[in-house]
Protein backbone atom coordinates (compact mmCIF):
# COMPACT_ATOMS: atom_id res chain seq x y z
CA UNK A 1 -18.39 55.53 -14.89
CA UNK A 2 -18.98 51.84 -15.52
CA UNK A 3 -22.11 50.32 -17.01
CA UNK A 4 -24.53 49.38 -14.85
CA UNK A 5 -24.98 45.03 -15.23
CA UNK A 6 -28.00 43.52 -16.36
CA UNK A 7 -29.72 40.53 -14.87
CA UNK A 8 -29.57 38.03 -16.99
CA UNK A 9 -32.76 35.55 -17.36
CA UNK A 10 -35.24 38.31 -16.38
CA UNK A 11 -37.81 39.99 -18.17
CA UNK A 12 -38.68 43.51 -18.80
CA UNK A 13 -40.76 43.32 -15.40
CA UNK A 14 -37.78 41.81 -13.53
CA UNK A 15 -39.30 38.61 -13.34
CA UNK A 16 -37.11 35.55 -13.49
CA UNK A 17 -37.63 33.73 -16.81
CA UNK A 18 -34.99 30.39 -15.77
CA UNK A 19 -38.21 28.29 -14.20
CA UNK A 20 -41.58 26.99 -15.03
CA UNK A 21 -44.54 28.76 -13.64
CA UNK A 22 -44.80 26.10 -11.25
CA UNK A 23 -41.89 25.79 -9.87
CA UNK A 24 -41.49 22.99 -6.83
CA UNK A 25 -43.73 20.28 -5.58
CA UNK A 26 -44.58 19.83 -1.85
CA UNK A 27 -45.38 16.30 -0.70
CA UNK A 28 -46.14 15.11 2.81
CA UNK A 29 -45.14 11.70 4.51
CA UNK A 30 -46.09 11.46 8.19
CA UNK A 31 -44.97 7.84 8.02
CA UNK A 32 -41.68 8.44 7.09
CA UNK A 33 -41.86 11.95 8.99
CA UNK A 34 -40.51 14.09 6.31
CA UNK A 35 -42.19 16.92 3.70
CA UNK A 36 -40.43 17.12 0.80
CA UNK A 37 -39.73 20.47 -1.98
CA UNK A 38 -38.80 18.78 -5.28
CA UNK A 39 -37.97 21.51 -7.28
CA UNK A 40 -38.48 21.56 -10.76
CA UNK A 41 -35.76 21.75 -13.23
CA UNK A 42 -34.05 24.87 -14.68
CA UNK A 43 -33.46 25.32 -18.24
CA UNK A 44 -29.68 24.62 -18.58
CA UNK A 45 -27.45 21.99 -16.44
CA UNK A 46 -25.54 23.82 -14.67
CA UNK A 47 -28.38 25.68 -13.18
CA UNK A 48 -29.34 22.08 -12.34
CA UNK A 49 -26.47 21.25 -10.32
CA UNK A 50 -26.17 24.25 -8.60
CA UNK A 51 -29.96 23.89 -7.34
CA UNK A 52 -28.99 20.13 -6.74
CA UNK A 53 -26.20 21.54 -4.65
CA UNK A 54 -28.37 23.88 -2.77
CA UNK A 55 -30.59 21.63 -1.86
CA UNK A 56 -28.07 19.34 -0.33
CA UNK A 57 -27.16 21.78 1.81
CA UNK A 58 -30.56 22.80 2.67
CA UNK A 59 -31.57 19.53 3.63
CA UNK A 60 -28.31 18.24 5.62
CA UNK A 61 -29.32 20.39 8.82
CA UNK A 62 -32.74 18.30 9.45
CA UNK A 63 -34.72 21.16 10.03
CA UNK A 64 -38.40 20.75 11.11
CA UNK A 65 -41.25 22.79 9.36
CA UNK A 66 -42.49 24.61 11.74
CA UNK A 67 -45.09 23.55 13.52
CA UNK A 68 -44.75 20.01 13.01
CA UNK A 69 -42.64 17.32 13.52
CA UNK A 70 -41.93 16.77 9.78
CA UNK A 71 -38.00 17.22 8.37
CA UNK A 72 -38.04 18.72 5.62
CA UNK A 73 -36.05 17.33 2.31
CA UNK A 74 -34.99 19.33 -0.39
CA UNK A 75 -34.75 17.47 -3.74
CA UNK A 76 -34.63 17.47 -7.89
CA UNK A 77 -37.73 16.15 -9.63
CA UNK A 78 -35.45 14.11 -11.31
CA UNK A 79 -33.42 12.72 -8.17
């Protein structure tokens, strides 16, 4: 029988360990109709463009929060 994998990045308690505590920051613009996720960054680069990547997609179908009229916009911090 093979070896069960490991998650790698996680603690003892399963938690992820690859983020900050805080991990994304909301921000509402009603002028420009949008709320935006910037996520924080990871701690290695390609983590970083695969969340970059993500969000890309996650933000190309305009979808509205629900509830309001706002699109929202995933994004980097740094972007």
């Amino acid at each position: 029988m093979a070896p069960t994998p490991t998650r790698t990045g996680a603690d003892d308690d399963g938690s992820d360990t690859n983020t900050d505590d805080d991990d994304a920051d909301l921000s509402r613009d009603e002028a420009a109709g949008t709320l935006t996720v910037r996520l924080h960054h990871f701690t290695n680069r390609t983590s970083d463009e695969a969340a970059r990547y993500l969000a890309e997609q996650l933000s190309a179908p305009k979808t509205e929060y629900p509830g309001t009229k706002l699109g929202v916009v995933y994004r980097l911090v740094s972007d």
